[in-house]
N, C-alpha and C. Protein backbone atom coordinates (compact mmCIF):
# COMPACT_ATOMS: atom_id res chain seq x y z
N UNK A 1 -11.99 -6.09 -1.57
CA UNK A 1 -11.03 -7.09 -1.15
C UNK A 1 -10.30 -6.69 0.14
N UNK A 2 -10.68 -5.74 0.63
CA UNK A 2 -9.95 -5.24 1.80
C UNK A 2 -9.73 -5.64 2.75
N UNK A 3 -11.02 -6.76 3.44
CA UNK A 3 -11.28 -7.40 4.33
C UNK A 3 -10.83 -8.46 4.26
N UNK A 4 -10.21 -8.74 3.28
CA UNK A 4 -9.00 -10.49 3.02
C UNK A 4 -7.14 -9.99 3.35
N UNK A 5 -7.45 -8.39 3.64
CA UNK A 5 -6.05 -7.79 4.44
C UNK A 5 -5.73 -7.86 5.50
N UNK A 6 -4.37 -8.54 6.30
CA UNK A 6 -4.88 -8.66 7.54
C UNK A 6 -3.79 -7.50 8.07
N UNK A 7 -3.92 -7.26 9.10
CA UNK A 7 -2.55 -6.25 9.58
C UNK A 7 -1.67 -6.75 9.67
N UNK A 8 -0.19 -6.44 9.35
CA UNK A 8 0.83 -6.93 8.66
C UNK A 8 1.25 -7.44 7.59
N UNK A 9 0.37 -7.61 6.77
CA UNK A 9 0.78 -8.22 5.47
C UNK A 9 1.27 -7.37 4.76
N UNK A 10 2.24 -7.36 3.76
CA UNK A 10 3.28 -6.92 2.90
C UNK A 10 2.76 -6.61 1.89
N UNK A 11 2.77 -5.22 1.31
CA UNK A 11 1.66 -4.26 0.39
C UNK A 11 2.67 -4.48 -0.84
N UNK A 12 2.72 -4.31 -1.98
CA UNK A 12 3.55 -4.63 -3.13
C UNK A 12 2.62 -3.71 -3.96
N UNK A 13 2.65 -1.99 -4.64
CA UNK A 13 2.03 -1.45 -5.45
C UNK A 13 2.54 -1.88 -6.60
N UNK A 14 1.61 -2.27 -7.52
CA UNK A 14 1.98 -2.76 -9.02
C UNK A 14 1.48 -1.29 -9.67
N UNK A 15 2.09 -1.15 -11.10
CA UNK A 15 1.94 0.08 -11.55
C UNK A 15 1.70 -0.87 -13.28
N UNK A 16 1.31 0.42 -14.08
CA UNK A 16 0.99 0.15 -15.69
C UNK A 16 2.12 1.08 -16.53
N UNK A 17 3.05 1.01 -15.51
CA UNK A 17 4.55 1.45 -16.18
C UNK A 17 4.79 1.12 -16.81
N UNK A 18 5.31 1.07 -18.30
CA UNK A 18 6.68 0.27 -18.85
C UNK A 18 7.63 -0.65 -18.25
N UNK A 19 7.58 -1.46 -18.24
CA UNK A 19 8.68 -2.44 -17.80
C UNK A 19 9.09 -2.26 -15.89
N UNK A 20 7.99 -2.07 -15.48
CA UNK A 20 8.27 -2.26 -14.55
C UNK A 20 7.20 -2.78 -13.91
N UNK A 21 7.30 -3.28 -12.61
CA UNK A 21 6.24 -3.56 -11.86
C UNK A 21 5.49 -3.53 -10.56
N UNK A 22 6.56 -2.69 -9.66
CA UNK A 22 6.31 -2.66 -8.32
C UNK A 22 7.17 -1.19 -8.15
N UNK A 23 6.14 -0.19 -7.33
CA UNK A 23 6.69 1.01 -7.62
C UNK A 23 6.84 1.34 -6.10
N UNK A 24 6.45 0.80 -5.24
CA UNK A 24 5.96 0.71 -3.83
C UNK A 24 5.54 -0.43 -2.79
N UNK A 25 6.13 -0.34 -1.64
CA UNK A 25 5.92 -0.88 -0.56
C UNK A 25 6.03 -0.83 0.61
N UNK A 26 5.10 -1.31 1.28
CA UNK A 26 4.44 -1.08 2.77
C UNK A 26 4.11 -2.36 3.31
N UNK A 27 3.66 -1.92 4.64
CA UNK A 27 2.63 -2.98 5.22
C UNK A 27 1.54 -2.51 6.03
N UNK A 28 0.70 -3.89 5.75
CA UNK A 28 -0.86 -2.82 6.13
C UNK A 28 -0.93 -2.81 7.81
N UNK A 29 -1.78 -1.63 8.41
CA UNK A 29 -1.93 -1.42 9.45
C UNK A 29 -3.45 -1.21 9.46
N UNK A 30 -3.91 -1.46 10.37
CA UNK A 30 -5.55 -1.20 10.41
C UNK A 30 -5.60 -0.14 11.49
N UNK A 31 -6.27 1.32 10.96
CA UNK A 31 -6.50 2.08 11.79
C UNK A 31 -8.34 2.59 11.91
N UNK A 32 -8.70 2.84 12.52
CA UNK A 32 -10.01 3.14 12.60
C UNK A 32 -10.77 1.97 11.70
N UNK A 33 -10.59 0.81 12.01
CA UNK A 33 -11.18 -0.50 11.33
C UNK A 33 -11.39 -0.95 10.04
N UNK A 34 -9.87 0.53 9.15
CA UNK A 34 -9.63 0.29 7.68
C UNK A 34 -8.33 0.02 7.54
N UNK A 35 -7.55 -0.57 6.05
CA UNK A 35 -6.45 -0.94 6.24
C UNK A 35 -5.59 0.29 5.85
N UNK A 36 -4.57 0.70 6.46
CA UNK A 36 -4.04 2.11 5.95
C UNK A 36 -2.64 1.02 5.44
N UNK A 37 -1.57 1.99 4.43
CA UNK A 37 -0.42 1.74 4.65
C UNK A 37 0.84 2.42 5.13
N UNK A 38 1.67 1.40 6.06
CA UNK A 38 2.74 1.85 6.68
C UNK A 38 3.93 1.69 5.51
N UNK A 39 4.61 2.90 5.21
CA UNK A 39 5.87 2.92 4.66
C UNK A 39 6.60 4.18 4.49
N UNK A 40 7.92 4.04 4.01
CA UNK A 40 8.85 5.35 3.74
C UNK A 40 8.23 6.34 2.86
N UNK A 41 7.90 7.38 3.17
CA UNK A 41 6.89 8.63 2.61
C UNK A 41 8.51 9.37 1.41
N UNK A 42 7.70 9.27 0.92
CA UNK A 42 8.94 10.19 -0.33
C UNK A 42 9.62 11.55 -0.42
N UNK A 43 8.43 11.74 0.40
CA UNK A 43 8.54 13.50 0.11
C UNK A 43 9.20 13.79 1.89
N UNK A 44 9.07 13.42 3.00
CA UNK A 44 10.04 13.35 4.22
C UNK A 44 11.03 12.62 4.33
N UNK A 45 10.81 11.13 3.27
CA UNK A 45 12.25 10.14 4.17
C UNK A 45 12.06 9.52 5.26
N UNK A 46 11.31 9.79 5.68
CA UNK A 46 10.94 8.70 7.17
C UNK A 46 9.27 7.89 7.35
N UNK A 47 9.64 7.06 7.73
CA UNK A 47 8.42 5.92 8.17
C UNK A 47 6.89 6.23 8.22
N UNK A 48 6.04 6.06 7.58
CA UNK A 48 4.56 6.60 7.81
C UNK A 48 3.46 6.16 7.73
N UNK A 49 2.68 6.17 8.49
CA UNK A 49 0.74 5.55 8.00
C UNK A 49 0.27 6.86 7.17
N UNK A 50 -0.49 6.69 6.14
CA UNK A 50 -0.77 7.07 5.59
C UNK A 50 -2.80 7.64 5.81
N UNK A 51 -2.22 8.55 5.83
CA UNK A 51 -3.61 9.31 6.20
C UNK A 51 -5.32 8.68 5.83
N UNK A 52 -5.23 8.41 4.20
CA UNK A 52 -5.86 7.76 3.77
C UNK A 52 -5.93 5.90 3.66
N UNK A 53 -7.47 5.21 3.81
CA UNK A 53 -7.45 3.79 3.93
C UNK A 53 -6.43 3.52 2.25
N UNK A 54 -6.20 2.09 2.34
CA UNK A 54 -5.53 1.69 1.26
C UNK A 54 -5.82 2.07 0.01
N UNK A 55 -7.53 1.79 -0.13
CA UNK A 55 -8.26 1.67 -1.44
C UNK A 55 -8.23 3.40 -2.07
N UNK A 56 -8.17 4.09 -1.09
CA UNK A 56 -8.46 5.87 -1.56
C UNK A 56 -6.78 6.17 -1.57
N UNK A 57 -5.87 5.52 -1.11
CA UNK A 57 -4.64 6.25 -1.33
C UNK A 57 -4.53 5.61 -2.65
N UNK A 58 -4.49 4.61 -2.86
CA UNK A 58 -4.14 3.58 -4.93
C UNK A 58 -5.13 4.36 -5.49
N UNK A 59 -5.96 4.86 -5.70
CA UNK A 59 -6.88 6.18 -6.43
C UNK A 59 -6.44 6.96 -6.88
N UNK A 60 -5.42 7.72 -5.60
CA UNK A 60 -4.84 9.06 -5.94
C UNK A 60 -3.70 9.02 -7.34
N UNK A 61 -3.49 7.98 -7.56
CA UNK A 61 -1.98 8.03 -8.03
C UNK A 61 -3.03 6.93 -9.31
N UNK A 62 -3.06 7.35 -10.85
CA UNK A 62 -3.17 6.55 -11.61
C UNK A 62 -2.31 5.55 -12.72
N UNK A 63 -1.00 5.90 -12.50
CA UNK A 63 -0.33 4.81 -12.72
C UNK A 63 -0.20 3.54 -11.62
N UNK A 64 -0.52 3.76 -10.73
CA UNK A 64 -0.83 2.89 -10.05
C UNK A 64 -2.29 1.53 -10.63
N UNK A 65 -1.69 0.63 -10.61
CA UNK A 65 -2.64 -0.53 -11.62
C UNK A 65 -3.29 -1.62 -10.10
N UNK A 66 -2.77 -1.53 -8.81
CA UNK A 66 -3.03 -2.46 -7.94
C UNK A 66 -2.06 -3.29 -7.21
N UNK A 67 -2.36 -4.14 -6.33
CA UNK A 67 -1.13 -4.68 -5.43
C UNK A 67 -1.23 -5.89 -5.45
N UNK A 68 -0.60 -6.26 -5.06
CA UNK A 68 -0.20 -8.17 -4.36
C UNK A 68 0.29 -8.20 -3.15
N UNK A 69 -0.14 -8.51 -2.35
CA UNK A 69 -0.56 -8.93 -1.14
C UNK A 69 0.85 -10.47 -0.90
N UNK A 70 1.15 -10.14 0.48
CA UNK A 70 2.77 -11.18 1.31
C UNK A 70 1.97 -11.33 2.87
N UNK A 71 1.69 -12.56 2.80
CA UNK A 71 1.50 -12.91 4.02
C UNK A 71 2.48 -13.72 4.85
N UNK A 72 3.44 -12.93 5.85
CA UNK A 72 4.82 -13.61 6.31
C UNK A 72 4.37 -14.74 7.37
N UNK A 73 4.94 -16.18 7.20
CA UNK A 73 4.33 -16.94 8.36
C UNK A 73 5.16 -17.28 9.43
């Protein structure tokens, strides 16, 4: 589904938490012709693309369940 991401759209990580539902957010940036995400890194506090494309960073982390996608017009 990656290719229905466009750059800028508003990343929303959904998780299989308990009572919750959004554990994270970004917006996508396309770097090397994949979508990475831009957001506040946890562990510095400040602004970041994320090393890995979208699909291999939501991997790393398995409470992570998937996203919903904000297209601002």
């Amino acid at each position: 589904m990656e290719k229905n991401i466009q750059p800028g759209d508003l990343i929303a990580i959904t998780t299989s938490m308990k009572n919750l539902d959004i554990v994270h957010v970004g917006f996508a940036i396309e770097k090397n012709g994949r979508i990475h995400l831009m957001h506040a890194g946890t562990g510095n506090m400040q602004v970041e693309i994320s090393d890995k494309p979208l699909s291999d960073y939501l991997k790393a982390n398995k409470s992570q369940s998937g996203i919903m996608v904000c297209r601002l017009l």
